[in-house]
PDB file of N, CA and C in Angstrom:
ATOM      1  N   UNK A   1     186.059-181.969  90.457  1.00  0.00           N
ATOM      2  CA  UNK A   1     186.641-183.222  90.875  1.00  0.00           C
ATOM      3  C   UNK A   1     186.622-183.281  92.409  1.00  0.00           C
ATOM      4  N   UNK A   2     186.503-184.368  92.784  1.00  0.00           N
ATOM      5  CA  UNK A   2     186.511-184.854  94.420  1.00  0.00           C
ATOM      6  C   UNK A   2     188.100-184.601  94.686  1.00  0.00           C
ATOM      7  N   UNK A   3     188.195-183.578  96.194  1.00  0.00           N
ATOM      8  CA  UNK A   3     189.403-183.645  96.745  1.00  0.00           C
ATOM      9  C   UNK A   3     189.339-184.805  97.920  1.00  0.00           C
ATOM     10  N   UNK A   4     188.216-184.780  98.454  1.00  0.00           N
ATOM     11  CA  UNK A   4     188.124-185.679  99.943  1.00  0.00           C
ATOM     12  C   UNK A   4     187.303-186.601  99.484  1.00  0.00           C
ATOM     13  N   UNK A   5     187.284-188.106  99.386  1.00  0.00           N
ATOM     14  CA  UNK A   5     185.868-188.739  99.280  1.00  0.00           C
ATOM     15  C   UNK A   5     185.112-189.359 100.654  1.00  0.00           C
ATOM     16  N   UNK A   6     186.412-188.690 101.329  1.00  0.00           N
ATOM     17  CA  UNK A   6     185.697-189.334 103.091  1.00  0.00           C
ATOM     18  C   UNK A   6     184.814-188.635 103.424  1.00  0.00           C
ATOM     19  N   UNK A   7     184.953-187.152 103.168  1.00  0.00           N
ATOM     20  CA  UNK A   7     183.969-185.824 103.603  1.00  0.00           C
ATOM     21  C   UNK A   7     183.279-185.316 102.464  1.00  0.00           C
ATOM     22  N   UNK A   8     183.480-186.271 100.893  1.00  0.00           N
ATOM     23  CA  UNK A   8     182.484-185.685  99.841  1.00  0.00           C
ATOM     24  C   UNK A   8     182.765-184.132  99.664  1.00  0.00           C
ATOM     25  N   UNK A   9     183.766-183.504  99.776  1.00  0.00           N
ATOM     26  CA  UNK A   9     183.882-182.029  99.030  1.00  0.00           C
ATOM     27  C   UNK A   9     184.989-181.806  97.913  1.00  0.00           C
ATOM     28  N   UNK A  10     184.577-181.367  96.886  1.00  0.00           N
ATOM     29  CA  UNK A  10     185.061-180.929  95.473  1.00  0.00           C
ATOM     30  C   UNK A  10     186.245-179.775  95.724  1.00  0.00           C
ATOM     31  N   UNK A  11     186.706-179.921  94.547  1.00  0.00           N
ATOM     32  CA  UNK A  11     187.931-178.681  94.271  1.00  0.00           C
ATOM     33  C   UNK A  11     186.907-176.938  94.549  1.00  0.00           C
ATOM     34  N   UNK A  12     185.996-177.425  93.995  1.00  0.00           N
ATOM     35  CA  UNK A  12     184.806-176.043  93.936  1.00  0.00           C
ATOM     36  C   UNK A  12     184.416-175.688  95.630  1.00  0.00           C
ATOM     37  N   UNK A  13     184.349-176.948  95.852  1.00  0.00           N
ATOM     38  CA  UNK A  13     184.459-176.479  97.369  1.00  0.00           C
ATOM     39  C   UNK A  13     185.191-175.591  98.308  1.00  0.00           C
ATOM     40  N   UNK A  14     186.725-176.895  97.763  1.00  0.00           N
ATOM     41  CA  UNK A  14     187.827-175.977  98.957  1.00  0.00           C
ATOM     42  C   UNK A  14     188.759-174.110  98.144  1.00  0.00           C
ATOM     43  N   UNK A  15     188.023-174.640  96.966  1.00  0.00           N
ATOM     44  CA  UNK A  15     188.349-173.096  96.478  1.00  0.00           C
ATOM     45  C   UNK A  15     187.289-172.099  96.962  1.00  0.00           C
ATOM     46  N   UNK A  16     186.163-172.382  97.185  1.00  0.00           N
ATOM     47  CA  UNK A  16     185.049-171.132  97.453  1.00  0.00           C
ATOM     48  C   UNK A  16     185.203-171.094  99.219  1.00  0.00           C
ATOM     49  N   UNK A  17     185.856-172.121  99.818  1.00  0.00           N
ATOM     50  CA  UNK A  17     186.240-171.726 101.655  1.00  0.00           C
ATOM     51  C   UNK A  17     187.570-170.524 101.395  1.00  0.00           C
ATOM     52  N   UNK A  18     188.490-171.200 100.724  1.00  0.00           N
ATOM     53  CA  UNK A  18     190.210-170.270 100.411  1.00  0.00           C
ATOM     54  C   UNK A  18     189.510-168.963 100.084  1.00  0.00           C
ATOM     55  N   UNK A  19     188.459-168.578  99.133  1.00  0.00           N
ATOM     56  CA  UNK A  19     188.073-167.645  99.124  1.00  0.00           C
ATOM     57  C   UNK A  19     187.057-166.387 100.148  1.00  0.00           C
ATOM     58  N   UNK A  20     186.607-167.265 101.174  1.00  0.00           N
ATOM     59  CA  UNK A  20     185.916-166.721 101.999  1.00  0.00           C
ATOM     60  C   UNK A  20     186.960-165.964 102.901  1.00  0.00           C
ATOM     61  N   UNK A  21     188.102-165.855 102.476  1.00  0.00           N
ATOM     62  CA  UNK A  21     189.223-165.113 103.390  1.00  0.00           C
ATOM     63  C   UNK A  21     189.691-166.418 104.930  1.00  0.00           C
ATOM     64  N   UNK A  22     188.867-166.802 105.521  1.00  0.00           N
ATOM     65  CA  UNK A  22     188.426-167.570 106.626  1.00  0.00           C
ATOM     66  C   UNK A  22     189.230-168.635 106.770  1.00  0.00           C
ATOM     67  N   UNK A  23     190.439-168.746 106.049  1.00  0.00           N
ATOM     68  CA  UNK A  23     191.602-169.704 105.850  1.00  0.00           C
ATOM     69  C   UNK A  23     192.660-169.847 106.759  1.00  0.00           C
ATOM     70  N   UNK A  24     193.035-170.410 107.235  1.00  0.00           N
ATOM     71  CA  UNK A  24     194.528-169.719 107.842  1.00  0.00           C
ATOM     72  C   UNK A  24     195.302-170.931 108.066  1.00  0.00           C
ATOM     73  N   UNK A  25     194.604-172.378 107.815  1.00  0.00           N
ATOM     74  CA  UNK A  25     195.043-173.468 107.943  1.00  0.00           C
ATOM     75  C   UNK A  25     194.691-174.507 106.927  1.00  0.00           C
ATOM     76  N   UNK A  26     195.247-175.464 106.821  1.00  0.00           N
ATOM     77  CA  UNK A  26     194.760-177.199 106.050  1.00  0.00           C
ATOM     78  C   UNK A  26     193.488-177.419 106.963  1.00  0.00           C
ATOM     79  N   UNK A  27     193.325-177.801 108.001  1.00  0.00           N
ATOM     80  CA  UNK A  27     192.287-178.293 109.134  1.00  0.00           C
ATOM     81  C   UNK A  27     191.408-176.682 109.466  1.00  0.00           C
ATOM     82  N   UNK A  28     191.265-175.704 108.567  1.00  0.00           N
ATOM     83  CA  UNK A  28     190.185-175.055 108.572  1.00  0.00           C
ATOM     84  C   UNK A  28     189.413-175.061 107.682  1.00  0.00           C
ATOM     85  N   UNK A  29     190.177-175.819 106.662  1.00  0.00           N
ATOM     86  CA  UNK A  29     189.583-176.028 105.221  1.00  0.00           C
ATOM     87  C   UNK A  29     188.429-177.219 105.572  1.00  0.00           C
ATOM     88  N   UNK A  30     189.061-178.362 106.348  1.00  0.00           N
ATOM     89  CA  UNK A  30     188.117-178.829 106.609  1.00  0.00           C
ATOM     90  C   UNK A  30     186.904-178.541 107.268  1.00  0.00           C
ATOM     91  N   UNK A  31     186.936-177.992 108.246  1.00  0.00           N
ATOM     92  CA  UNK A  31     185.825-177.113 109.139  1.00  0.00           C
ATOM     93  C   UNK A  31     185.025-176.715 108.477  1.00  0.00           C
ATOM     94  N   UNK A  32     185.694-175.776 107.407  1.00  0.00           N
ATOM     95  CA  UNK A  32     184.617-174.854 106.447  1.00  0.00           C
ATOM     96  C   UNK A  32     183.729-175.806 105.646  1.00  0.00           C
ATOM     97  N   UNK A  33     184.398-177.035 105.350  1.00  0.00           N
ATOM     98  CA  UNK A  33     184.049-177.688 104.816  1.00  0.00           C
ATOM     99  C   UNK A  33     182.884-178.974 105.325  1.00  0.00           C
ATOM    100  N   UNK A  34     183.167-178.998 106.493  1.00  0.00           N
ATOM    101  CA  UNK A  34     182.391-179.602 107.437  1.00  0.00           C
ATOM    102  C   UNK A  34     182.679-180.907 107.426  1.00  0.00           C
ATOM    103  N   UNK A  35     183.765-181.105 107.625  1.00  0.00           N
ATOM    104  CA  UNK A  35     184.284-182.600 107.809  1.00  0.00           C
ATOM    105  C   UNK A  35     185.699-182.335 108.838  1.00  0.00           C
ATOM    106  N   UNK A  36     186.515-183.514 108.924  1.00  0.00           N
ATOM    107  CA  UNK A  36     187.915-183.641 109.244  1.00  0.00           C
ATOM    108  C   UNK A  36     188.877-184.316 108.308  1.00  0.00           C
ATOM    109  N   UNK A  37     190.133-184.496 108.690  1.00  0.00           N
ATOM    110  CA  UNK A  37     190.718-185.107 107.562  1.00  0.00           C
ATOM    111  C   UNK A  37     190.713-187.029 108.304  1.00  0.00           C
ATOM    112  N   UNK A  38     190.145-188.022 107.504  1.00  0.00           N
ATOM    113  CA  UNK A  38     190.520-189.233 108.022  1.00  0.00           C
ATOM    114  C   UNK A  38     191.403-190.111 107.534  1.00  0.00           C
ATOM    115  N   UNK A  39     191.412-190.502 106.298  1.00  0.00           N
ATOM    116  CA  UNK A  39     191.888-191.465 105.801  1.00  0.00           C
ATOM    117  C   UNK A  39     193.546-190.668 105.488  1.00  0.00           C
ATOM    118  N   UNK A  40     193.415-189.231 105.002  1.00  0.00           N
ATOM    119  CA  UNK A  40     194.678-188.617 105.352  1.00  0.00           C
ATOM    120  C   UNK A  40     195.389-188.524 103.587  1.00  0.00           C
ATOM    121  N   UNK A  41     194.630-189.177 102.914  1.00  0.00           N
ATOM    122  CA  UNK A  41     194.632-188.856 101.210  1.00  0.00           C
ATOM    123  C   UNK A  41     194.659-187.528 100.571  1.00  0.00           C
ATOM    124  N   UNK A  42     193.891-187.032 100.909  1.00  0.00           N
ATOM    125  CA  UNK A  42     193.556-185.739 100.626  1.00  0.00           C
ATOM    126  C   UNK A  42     194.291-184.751 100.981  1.00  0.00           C
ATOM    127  N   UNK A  43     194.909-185.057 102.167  1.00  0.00           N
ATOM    128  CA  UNK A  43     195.638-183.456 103.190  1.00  0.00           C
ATOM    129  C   UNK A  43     196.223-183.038 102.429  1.00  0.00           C
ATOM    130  N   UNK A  44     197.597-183.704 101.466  1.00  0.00           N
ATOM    131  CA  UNK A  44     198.770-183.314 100.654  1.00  0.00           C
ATOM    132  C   UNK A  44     198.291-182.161  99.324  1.00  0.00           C
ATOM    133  N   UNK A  45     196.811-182.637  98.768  1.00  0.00           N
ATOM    134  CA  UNK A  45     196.257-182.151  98.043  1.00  0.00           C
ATOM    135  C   UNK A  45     195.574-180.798  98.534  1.00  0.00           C
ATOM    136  N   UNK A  46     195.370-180.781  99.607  1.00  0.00           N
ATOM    137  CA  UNK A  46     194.602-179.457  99.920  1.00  0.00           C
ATOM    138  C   UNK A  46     195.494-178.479 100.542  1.00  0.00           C
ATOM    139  N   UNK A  47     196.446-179.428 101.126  1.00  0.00           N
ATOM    140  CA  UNK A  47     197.333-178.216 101.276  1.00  0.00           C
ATOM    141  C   UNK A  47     198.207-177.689 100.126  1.00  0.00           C
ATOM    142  N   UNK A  48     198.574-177.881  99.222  1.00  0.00           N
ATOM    143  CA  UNK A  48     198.842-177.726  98.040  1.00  0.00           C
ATOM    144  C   UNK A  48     197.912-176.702  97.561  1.00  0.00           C
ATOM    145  N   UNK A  49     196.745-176.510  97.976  1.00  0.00           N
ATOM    146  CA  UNK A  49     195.325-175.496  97.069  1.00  0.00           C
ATOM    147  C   UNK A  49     195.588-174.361  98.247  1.00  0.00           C
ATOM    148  N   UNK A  50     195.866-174.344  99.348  1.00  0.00           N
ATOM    149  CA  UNK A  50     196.045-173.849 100.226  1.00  0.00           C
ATOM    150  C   UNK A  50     197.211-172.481 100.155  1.00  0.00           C
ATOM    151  N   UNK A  51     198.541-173.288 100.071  1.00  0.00           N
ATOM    152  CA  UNK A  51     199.348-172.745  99.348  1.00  0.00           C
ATOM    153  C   UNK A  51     199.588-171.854  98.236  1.00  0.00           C
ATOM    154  N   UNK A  52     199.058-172.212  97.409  1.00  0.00           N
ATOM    155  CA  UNK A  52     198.936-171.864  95.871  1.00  0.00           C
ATOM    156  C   UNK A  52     197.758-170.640  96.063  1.00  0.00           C
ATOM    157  N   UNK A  53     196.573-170.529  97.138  1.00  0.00           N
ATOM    158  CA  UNK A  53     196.048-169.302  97.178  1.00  0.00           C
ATOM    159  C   UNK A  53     196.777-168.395  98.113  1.00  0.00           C
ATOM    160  N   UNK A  54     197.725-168.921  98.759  1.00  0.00           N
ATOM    161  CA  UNK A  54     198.781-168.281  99.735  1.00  0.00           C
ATOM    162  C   UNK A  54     199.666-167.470  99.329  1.00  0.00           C
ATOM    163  N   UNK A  55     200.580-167.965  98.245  1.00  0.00           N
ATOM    164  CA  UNK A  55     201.047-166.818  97.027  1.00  0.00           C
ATOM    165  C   UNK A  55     200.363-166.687  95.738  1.00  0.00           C
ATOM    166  N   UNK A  56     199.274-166.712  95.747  1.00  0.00           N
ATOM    167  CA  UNK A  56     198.576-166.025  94.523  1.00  0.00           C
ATOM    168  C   UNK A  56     198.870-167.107  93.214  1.00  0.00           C
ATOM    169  N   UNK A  57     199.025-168.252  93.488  1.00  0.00           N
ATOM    170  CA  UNK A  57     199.352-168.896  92.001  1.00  0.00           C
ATOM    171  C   UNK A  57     198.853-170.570  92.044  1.00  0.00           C
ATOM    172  N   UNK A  58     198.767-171.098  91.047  1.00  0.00           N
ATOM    173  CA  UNK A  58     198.749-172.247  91.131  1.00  0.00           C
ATOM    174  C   UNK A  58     199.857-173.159  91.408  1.00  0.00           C
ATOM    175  N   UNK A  59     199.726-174.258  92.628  1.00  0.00           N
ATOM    176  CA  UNK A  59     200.338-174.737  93.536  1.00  0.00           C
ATOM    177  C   UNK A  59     201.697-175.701  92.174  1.00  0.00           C
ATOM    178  N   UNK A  60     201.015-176.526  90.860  1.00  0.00           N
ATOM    179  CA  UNK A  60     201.983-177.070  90.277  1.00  0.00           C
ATOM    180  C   UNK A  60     202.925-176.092  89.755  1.00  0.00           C
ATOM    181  N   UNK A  61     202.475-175.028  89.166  1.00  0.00           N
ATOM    182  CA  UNK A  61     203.490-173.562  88.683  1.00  0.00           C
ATOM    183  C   UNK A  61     204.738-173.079  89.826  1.00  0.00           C
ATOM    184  N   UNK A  62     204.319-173.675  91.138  1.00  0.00           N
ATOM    185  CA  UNK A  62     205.058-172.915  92.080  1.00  0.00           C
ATOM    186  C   UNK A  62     206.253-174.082  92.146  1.00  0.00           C
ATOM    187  N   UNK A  63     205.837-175.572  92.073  1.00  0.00           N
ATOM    188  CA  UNK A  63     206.476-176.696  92.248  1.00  0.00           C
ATOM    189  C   UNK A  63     207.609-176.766  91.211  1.00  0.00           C
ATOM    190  N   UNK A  64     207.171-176.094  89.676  1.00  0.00           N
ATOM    191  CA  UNK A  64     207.552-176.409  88.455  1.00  0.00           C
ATOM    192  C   UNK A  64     208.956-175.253  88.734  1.00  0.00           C
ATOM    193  N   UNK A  65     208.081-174.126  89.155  1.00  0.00           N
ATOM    194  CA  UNK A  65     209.267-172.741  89.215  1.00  0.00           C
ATOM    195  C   UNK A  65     210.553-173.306  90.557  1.00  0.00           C
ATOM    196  N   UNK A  66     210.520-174.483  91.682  1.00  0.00           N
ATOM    197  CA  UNK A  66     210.847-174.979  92.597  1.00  0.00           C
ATOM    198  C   UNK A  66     210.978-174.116  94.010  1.00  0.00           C
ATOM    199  N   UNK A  67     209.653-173.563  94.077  1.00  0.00           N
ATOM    200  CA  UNK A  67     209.454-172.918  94.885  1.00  0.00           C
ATOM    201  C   UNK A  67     208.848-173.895  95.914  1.00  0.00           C
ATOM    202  N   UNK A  68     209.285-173.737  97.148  1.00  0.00           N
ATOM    203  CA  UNK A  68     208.424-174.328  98.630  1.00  0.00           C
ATOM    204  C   UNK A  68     207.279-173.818  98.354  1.00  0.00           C
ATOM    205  N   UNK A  69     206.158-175.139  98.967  1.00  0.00           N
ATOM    206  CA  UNK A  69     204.866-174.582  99.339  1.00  0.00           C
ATOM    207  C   UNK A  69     204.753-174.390 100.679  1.00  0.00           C
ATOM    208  N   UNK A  70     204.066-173.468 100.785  1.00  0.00           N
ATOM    209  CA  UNK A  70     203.920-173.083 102.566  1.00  0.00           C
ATOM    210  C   UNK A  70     203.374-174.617 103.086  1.00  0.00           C
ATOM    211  N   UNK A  71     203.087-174.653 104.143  1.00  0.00           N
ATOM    212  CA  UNK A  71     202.441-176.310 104.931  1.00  0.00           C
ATOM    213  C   UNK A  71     201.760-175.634 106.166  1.00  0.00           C
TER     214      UNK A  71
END
């Protein structure tokens, strides 16, 4: 599924950057990704994927358990 449609990159995307270790931000995701954030739709969502590889889990499981996501 499309996370960004401004910069055209997939969930497969920003999961295989989170995985390159090379993470350390929302706005590196983009980099890796080779875009920026514009329209600003997307950010909430990626930082959310961001997170969720931040403590090892999926980001709704962490929401559900009412755990903060990192930002």
């Amino acid at each position: 599924m499309y996370v960004c449609i401004c910069n055209a990159f997939t969930e497969k995307d920003v999961h295989r950057v989170i995985a390159s270790g090379q993470v350390r931000s929302v706005g590196c995701v983009y980099r890796l990704c080779g875009g920026r954030p514009r329209c600003g739709k997307c950010v909430s969502v990626v930082r959310e994927m961001v997170a969720g590889a931040a403590c090892g889990c999926e980001p709704l499981a962490c929401k559900e358990a009412g755990m903060p996501l990192a930002g």
